[in-house]
Structure formats: structure tokens, C-alpha cells
N, C-alpha and C. Protein backbone atom coordinates (compact mmCIF):
# COMPACT_ATOMS: atom_id res chain seq x y z
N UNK A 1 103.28 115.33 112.53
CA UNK A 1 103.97 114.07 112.42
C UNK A 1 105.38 114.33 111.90
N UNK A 2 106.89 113.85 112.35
CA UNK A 2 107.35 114.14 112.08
C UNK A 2 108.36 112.41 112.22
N UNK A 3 109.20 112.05 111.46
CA UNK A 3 110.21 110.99 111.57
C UNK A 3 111.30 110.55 110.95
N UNK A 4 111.41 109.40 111.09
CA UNK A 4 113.14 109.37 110.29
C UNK A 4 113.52 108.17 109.41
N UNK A 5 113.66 108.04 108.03
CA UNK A 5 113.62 107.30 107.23
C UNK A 5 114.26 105.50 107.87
N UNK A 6 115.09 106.05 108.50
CA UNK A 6 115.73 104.86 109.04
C UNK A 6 115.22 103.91 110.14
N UNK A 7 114.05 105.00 110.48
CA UNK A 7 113.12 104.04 111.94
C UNK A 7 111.93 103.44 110.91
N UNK A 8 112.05 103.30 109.80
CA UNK A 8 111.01 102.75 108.80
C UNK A 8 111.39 101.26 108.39
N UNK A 9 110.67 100.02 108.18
CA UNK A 9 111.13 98.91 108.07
C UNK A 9 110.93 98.95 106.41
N UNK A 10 111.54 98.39 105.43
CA UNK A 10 111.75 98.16 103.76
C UNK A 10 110.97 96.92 103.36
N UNK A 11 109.97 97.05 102.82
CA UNK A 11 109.07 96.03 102.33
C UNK A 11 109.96 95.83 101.37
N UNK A 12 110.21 94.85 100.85
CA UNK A 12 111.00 94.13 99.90
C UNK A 12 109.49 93.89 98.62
N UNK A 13 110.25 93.98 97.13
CA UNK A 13 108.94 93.76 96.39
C UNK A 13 108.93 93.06 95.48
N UNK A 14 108.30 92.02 95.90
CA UNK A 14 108.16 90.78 94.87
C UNK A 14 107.53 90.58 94.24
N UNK A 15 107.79 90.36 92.84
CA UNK A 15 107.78 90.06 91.53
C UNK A 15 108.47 89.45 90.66
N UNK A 16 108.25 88.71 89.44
CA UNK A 16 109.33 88.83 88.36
C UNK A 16 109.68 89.17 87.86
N UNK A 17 108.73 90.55 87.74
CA UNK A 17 109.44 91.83 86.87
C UNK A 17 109.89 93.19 87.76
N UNK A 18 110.49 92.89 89.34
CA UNK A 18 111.05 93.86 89.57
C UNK A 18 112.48 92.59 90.18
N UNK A 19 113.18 93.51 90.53
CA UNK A 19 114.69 92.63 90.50
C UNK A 19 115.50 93.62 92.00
N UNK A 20 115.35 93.60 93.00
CA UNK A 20 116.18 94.33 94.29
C UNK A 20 116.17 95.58 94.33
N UNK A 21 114.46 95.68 94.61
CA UNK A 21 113.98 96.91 95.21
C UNK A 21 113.39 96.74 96.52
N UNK A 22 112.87 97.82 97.22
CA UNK A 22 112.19 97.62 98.65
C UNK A 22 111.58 99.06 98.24
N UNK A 23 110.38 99.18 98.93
CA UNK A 23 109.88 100.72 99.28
C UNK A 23 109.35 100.61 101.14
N UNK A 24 109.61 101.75 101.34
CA UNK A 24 109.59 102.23 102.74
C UNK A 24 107.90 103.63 102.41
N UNK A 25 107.17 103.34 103.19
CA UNK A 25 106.21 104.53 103.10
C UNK A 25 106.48 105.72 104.10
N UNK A 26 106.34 106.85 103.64
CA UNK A 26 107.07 107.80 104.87
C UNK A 26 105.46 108.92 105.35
N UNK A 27 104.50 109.14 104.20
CA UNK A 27 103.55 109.78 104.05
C UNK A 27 101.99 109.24 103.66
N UNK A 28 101.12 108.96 104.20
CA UNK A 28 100.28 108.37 103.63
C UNK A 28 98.92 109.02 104.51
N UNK A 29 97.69 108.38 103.92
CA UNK A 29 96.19 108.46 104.40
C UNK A 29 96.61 108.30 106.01
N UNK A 30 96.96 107.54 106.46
CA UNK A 30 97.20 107.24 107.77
C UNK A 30 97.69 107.60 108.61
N UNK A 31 99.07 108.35 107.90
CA UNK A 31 99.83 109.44 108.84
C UNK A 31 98.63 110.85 108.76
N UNK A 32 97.55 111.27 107.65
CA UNK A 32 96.65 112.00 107.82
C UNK A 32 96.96 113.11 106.36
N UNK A 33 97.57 112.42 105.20
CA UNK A 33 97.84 112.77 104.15
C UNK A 33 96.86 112.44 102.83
N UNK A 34 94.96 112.57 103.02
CA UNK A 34 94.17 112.31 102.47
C UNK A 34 94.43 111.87 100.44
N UNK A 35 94.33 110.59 100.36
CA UNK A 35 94.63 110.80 98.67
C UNK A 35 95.54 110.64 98.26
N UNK A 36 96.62 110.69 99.20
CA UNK A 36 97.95 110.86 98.35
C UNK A 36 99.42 109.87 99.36
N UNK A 37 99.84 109.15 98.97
CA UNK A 37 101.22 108.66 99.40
C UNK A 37 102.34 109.33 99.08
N UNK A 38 103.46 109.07 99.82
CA UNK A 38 104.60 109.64 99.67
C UNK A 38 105.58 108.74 99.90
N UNK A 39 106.26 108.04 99.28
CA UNK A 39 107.24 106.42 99.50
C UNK A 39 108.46 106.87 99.61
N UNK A 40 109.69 106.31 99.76
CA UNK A 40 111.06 105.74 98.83
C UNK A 40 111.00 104.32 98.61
N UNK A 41 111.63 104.69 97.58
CA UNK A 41 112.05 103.33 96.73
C UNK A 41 113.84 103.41 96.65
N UNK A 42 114.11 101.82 97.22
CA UNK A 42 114.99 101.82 97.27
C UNK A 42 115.95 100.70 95.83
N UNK A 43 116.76 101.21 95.14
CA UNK A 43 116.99 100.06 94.08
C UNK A 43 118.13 99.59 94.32
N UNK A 44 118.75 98.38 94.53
CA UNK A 44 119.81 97.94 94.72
C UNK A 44 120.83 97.71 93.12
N UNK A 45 122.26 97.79 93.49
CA UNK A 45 122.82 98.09 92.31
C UNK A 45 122.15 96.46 91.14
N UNK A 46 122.25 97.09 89.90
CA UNK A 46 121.49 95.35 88.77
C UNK A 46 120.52 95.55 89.19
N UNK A 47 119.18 96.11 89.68
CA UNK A 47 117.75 96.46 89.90
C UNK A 47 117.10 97.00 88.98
N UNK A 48 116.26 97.05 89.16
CA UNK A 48 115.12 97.75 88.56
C UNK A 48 113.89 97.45 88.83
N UNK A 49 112.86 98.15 88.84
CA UNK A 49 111.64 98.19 89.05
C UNK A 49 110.57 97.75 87.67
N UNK A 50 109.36 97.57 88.01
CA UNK A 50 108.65 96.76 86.71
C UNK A 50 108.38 97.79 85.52
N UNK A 51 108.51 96.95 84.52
CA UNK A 51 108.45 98.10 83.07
C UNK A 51 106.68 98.10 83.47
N UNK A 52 105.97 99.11 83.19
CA UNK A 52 104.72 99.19 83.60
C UNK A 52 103.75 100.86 83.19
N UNK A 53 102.42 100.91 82.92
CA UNK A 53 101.48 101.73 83.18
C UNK A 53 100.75 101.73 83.69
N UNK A 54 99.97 103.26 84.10
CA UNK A 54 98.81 102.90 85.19
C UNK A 54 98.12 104.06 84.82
N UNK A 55 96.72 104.60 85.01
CA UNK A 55 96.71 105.59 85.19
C UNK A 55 96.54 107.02 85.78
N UNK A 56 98.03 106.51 86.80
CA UNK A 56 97.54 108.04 87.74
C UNK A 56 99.15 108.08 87.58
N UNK A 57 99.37 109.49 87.85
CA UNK A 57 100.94 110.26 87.80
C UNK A 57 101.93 109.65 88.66
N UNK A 58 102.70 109.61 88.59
CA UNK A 58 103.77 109.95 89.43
C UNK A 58 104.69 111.06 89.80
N UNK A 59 105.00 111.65 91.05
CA UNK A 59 106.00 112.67 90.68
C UNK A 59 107.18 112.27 91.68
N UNK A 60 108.51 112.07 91.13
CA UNK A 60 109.42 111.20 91.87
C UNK A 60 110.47 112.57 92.13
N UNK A 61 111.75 112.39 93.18
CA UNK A 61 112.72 113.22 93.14
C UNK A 61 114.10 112.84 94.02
N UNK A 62 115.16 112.03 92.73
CA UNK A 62 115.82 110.97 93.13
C UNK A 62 116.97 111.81 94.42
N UNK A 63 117.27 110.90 95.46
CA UNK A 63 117.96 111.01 96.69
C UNK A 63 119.50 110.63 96.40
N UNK A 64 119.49 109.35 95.85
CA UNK A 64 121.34 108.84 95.66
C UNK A 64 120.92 108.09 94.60
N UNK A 65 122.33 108.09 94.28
CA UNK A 65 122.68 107.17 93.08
C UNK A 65 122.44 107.57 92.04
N UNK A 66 122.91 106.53 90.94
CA UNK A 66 122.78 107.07 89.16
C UNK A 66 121.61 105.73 88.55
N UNK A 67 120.70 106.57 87.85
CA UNK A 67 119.62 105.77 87.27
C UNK A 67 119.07 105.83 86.01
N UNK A 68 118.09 105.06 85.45
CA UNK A 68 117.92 105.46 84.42
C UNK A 68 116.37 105.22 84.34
N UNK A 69 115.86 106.56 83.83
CA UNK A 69 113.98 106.48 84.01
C UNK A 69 113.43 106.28 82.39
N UNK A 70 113.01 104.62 82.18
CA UNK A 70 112.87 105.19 81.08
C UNK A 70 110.67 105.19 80.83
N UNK A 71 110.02 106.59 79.63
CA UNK A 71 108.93 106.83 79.91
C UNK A 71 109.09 106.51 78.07
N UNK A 72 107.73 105.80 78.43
CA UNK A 72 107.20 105.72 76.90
C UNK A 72 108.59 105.51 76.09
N UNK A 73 109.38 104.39 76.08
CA UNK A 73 110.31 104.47 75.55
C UNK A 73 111.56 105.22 74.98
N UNK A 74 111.61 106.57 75.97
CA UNK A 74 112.68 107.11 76.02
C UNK A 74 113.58 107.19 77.10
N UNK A 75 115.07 107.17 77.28
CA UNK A 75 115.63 106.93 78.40
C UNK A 75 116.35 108.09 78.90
N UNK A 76 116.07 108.08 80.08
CA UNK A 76 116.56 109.40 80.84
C UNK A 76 117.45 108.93 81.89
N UNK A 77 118.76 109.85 82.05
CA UNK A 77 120.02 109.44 82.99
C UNK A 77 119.07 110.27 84.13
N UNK A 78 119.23 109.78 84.89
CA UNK A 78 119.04 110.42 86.22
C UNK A 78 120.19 110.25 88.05
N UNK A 79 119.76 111.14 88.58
CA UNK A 79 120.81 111.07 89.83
C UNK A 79 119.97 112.23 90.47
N UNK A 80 121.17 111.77 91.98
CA UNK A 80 120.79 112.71 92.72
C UNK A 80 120.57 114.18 92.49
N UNK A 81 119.41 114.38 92.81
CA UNK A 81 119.00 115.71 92.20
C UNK A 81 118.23 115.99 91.25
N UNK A 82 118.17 114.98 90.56
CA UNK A 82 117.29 114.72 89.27
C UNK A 82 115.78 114.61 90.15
N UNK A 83 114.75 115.27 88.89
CA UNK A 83 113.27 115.09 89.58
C UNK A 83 112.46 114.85 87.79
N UNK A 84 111.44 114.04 88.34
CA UNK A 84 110.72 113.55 87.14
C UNK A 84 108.83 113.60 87.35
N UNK A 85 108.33 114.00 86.28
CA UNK A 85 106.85 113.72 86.30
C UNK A 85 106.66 112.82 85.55
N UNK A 86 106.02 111.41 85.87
CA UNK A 86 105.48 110.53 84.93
C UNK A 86 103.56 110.63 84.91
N UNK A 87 103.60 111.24 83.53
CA UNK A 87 102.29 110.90 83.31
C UNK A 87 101.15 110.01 83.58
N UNK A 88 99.99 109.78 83.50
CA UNK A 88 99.68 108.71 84.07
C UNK A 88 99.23 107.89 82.44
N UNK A 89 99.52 106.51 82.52
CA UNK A 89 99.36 106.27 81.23
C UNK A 89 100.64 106.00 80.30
N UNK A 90 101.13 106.40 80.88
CA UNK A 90 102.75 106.51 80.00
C UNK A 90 103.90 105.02 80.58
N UNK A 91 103.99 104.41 80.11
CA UNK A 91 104.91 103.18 80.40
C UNK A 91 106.00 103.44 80.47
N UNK A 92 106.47 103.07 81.78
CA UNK A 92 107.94 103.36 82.46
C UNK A 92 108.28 102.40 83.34
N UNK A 93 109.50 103.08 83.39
CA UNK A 93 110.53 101.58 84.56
C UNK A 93 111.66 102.71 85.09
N UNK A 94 112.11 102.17 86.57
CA UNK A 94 113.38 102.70 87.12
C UNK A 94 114.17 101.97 87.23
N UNK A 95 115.53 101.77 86.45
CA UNK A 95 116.39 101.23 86.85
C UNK A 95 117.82 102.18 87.38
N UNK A 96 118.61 101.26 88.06
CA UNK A 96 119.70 101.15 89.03
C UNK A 96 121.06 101.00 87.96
N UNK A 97 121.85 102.12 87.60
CA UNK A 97 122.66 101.97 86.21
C UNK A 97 124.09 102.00 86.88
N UNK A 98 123.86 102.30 88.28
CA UNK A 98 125.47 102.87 89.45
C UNK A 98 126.18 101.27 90.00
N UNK A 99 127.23 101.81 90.42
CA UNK A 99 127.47 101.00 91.52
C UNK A 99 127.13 100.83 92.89
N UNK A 100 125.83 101.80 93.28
CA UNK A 100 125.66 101.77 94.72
C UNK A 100 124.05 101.90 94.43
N UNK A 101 123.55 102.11 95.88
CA UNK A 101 122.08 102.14 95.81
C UNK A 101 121.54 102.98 95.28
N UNK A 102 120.27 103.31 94.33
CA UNK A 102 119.78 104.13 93.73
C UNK A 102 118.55 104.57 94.44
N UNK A 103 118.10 105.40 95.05
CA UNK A 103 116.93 105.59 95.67
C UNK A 103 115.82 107.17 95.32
N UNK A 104 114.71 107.19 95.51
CA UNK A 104 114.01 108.51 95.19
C UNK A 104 112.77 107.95 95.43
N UNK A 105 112.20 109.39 95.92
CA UNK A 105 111.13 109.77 96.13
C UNK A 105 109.94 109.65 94.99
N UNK A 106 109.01 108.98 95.66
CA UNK A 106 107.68 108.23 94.69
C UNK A 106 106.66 109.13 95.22
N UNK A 107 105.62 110.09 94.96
CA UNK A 107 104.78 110.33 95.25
C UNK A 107 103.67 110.16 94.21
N UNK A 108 102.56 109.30 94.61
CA UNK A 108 101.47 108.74 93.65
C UNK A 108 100.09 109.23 94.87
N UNK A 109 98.66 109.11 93.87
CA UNK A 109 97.75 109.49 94.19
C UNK A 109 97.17 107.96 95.40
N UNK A 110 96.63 107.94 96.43
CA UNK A 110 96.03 106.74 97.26
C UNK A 110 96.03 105.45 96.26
N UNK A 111 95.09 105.99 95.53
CA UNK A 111 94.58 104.71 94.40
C UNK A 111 95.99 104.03 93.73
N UNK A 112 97.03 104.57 93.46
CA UNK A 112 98.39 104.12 93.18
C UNK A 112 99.52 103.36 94.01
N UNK A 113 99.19 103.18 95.09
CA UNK A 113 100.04 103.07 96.35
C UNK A 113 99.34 101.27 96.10
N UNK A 114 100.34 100.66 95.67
CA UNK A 114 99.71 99.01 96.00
C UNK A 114 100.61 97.98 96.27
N UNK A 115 101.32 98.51 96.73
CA UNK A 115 102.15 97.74 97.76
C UNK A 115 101.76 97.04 98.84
């Protein structure tokens, strides 16, 4: 399987506690990736995603923009290039700290994917 982020349509994600994000799925059970998803998340500049825990990991690895990951109440600058493990269990949020779009790579276990 092979494709291209841009032939992917952006679920937009609604909530009140996320603020001009979308995720796009690029990897999943379905493409034949047993257990495990593989997303982007896209954050628009003033975004952020829901302050939140769960418990299965995350392992993210941001694409553009400047962000800020914060885990268990510590805050981390992040950007392109930046890569993060969130524990599972550990309360976190991504926000959008740039002037342009902030985006990265979400990979969570099946059971995490609930979009």
C-alpha cells in the first residue's frame, strides 16, 4: 500500500475541548496494519487538542510548525523534527504556539484510534 497525504480527506474534530484540529488516517487495521494506527493531526494556528489521558501510549513525530506538548504538567517546545513518547496514563495536550499550521505524526495502539 502505498499513498499521498493530500489524496486523504481531514476529519475535522469536534469537541469543546479541542479548538482547529482535523486528523487524516494514513495507516490503520484496514490498510492491513493489525493493532495499531498511524494518523496526522493537523493543528491550526490558536489550536489545540484536548487536555486528556488514556491508557495506551502514544508515539508522535512533529512534521511543521512550532508547538507545545504539554505531559503530566510539564511543557515541552516542540517543532519540526521534534519526536515524543507519551506514556499511557499520563495527561497531555498538543497545542499550536506558531503562526502557521502545526502538524505530526500520532501513532496509537487500535484501541486508541477514536475518531
Amino acid at each position: 500500500m502505498v499513498g499521498h497525504i493530500n489524496d486523504l480527506a481531514a476529519k475535522t474534530i469536534e469537541s469543546t475541548e479541542v479548538k482547529h484540529a482535523s486528523i487524516k488516517v494514513l495507516v490503520s487495521p484496514k490498510e492491513g496494519w493489525d493493532g495499531y494506527v498511524m494518523r496526522v493531526l493537523h493543528v491550526e494556528k490558536d489550536g489545540y487538542t484536548p487536555k486528556h489521558s488514556h491508557p495506551w501510549p502514544h508515539i508522535n513525530y512533529i512534521i511543521e510548525g512550532d508547538g507545545e506538548l504539554m505531559i503530566d504538567g510539564v511543557y515541552h517546545k516542540i517543532s519540526a523534527g521534534s519526536y515524543a513518547y507519551v506514556p499511557g496514563g499520563a495527561l497531555h495536550q498538543f497545542k499550536n504556539i506558531g503562526d502557521t499550521r502545526f502538524s505530526f505524526i500520532c501513532i496509537v495502539p487500535e484501541e486508541g484510534h477514536k475518531v
